[in-house]
C-alpha atoms as a PDB file:
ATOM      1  CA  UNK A   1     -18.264  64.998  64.285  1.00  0.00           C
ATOM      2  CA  UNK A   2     -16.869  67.557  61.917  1.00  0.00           C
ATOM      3  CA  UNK A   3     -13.897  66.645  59.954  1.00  0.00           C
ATOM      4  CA  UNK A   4     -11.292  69.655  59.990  1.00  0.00           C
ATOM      5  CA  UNK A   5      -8.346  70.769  58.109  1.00  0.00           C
ATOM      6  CA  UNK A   6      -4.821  72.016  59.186  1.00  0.00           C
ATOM      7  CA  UNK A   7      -4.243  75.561  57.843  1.00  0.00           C
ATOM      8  CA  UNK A   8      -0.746  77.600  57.694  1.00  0.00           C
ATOM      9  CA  UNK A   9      -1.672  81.598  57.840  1.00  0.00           C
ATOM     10  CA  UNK A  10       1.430  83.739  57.504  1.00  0.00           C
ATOM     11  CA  UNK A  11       0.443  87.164  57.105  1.00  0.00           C
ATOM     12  CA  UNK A  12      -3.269  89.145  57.091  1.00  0.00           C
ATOM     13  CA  UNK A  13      -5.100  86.261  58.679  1.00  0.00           C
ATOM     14  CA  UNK A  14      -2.955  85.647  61.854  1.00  0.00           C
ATOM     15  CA  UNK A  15      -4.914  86.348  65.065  1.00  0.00           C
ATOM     16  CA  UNK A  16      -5.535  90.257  65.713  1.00  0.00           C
ATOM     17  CA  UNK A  17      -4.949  91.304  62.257  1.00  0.00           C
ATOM     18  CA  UNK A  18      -7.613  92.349  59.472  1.00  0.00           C
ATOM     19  CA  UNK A  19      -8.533  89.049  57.126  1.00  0.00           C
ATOM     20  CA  UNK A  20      -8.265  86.774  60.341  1.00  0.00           C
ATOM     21  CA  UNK A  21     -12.865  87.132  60.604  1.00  0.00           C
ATOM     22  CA  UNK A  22     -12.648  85.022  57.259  1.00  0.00           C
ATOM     23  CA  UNK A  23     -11.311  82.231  59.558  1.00  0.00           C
ATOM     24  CA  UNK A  24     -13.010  82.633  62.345  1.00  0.00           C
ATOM     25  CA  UNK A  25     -16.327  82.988  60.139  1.00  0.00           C
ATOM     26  CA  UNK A  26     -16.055  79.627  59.084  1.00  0.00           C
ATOM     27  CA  UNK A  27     -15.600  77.959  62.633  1.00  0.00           C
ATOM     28  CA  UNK A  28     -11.621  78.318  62.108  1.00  0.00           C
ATOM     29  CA  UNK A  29      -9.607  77.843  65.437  1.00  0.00           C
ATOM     30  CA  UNK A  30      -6.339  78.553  66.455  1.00  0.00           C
ATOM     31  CA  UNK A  31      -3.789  75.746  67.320  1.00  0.00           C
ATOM     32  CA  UNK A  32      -0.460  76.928  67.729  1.00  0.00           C
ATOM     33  CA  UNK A  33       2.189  79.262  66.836  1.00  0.00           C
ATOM     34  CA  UNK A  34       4.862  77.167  64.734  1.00  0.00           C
ATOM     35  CA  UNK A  35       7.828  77.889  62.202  1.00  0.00           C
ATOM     36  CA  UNK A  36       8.577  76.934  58.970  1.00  0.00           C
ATOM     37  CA  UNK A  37      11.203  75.216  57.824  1.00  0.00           C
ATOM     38  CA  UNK A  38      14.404  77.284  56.762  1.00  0.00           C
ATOM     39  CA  UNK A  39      12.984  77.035  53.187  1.00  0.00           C
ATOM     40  CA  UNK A  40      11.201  80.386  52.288  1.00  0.00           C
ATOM     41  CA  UNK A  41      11.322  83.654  50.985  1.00  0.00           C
ATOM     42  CA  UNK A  42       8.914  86.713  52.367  1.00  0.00           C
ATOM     43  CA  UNK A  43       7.974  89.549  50.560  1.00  0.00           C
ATOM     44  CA  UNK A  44       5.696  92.553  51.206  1.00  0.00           C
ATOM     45  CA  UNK A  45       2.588  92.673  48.701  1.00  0.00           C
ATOM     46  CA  UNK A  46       1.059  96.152  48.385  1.00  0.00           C
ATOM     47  CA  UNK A  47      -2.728  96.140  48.335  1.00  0.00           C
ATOM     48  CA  UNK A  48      -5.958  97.144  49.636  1.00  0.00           C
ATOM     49  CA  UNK A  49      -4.569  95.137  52.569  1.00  0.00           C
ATOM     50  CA  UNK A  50      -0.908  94.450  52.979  1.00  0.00           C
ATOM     51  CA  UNK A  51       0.289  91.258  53.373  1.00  0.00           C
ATOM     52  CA  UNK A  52       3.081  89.165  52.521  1.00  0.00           C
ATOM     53  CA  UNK A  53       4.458  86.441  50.092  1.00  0.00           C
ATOM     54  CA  UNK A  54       6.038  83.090  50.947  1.00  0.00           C
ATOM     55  CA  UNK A  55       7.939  81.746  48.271  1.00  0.00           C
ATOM     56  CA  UNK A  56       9.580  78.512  48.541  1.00  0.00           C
ATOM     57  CA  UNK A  57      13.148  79.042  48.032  1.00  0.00           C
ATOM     58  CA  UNK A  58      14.552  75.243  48.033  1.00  0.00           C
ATOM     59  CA  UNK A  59      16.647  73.436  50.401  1.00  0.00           C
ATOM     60  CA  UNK A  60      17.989  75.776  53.670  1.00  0.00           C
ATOM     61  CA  UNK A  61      18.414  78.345  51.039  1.00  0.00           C
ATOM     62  CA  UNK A  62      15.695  80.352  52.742  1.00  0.00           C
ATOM     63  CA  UNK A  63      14.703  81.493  55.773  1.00  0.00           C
ATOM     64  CA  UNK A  64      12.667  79.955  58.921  1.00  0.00           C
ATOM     65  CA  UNK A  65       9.124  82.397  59.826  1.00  0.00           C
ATOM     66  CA  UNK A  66       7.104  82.385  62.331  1.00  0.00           C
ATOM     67  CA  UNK A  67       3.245  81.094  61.112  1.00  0.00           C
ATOM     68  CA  UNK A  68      -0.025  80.375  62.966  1.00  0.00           C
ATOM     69  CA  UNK A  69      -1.465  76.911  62.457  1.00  0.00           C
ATOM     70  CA  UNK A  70      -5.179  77.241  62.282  1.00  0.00           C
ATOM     71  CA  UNK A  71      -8.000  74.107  62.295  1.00  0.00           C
ATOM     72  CA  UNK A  72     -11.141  74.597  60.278  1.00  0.00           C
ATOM     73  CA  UNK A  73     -14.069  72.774  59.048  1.00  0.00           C
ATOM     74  CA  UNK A  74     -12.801  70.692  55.928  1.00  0.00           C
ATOM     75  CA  UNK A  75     -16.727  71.573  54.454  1.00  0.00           C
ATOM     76  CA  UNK A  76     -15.983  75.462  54.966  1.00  0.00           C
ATOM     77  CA  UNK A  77     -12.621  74.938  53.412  1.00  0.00           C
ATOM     78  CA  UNK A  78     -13.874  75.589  49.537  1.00  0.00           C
ATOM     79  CA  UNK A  79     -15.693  78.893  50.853  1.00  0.00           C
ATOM     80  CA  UNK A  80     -12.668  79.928  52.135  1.00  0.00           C
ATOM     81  CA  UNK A  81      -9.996  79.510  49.364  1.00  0.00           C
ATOM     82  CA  UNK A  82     -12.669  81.239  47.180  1.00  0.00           C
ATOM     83  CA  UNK A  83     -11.869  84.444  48.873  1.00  0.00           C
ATOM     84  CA  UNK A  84      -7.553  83.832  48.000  1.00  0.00           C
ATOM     85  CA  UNK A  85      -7.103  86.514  45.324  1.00  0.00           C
ATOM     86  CA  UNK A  86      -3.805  85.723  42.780  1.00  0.00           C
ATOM     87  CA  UNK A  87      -1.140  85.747  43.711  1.00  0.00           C
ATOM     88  CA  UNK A  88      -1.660  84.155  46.745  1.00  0.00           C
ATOM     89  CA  UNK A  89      -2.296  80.372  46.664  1.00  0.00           C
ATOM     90  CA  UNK A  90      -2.767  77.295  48.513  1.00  0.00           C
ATOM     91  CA  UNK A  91      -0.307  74.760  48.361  1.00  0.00           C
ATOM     92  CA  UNK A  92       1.858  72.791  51.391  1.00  0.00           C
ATOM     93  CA  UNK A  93       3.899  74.787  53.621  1.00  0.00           C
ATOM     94  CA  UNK A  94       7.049  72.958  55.066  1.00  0.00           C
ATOM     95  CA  UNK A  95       7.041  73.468  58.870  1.00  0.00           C
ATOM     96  CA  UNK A  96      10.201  73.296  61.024  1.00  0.00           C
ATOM     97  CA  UNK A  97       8.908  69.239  62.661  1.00  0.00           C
ATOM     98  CA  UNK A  98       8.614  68.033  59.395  1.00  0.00           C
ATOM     99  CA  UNK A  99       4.832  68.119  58.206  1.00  0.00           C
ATOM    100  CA  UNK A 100       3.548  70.234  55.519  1.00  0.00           C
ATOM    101  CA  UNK A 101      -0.170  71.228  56.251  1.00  0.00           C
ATOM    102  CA  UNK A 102      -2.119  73.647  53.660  1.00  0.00           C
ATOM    103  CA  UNK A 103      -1.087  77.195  53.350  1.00  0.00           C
ATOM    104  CA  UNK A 104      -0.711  80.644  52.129  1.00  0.00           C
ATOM    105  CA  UNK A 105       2.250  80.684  49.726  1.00  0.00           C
ATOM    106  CA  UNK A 106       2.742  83.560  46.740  1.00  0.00           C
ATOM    107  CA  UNK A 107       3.293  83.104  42.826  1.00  0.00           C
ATOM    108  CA  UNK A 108       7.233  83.337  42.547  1.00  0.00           C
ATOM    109  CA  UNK A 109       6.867  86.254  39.572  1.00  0.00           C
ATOM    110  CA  UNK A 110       4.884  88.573  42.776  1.00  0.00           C
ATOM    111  CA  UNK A 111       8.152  88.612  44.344  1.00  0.00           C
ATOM    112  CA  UNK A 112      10.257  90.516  41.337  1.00  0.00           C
ATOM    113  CA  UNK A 113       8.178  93.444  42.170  1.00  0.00           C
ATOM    114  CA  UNK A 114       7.682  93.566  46.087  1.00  0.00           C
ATOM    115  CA  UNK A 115      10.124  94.075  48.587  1.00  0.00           C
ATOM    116  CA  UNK A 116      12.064  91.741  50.368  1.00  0.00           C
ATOM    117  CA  UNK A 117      11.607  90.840  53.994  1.00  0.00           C
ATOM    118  CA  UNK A 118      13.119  87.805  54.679  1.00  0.00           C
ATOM    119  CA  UNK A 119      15.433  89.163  57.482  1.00  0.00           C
ATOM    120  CA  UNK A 120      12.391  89.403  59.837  1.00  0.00           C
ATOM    121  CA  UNK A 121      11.142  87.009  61.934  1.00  0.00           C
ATOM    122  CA  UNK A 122       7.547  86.777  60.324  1.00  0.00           C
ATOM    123  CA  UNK A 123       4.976  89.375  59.127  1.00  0.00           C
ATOM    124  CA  UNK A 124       4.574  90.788  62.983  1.00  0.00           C
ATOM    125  CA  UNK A 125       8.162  91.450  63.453  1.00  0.00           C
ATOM    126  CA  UNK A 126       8.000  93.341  60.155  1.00  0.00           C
ATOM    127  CA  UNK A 127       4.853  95.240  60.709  1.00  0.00           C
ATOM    128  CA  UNK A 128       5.992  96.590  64.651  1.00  0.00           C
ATOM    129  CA  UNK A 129       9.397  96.986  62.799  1.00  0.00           C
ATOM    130  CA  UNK A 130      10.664 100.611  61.693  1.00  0.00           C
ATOM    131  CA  UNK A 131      11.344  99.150  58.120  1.00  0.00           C
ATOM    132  CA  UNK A 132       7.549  98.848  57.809  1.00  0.00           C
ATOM    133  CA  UNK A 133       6.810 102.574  58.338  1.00  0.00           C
ATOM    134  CA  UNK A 134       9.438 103.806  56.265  1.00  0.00           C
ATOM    135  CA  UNK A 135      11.666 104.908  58.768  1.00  0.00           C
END
């Protein structure tokens, strides 16, 4: 039996948006849609690809999202973090029940620079959002 992982995806590798193949690739499959706890901070990273930035903010300081809990193969694990390009990380993501499973979070100095979307729901209600168009 292979041993799998929990994994928090916020932004580029939900399901039906452009990094999710590097999940699926490595046998990665979809649990549930969850929350985090009221905790964070989202920002929108420019790039190649956008996608955005958790940053823990501390206590209910923050703001609750909306994330995707994937599983995938703890051996495929190393193959994928390889891929996570600064200043994304990995670290443990604070979900609304509780646990704190592996996730993407952002280096606190990205945020200074990017814009600030922590009155959406998630990265989905910001990209079908006028905001996201410039509008």
């Amino acid at each position: 039996m292979v041993e799998r992982l929990s994994l928090v995806v916020v932004g580029a590798h939900l399901r039906g948006q452009p990094l999710n193949h590097e999940l699926t690739d490595l046998g990665g499959e979809f649990i549930a849609e969850r929350r985090t706890a009221a905790a964070y901070a989202m920002y929108a990273l420019d790039g190649a690809v956008p996608k955005p930035g958790l940053v823990r903010v501390g206590g209910n300081a923050g703001s609750a999202f909306v994330v995707e809990v994937w599983s995938m193969p703890r051996d495929r694990f190393g193959e994928f973090i390889e891929r996570v390009a600064a200043p994304l990380c990995i670290g443990r993501i604070e979900l609304d029940d509780g646990s704190a499973p592996l996730g993407f979070l952002c280096e606190s100095h990205a945020a200074t620079s990017a814009r600030d979307i922590s009155g959406f729901s998630g990265w989905r209600a910001y990209l079908t959002g006028p905001e996201s168009r410039g509008v």
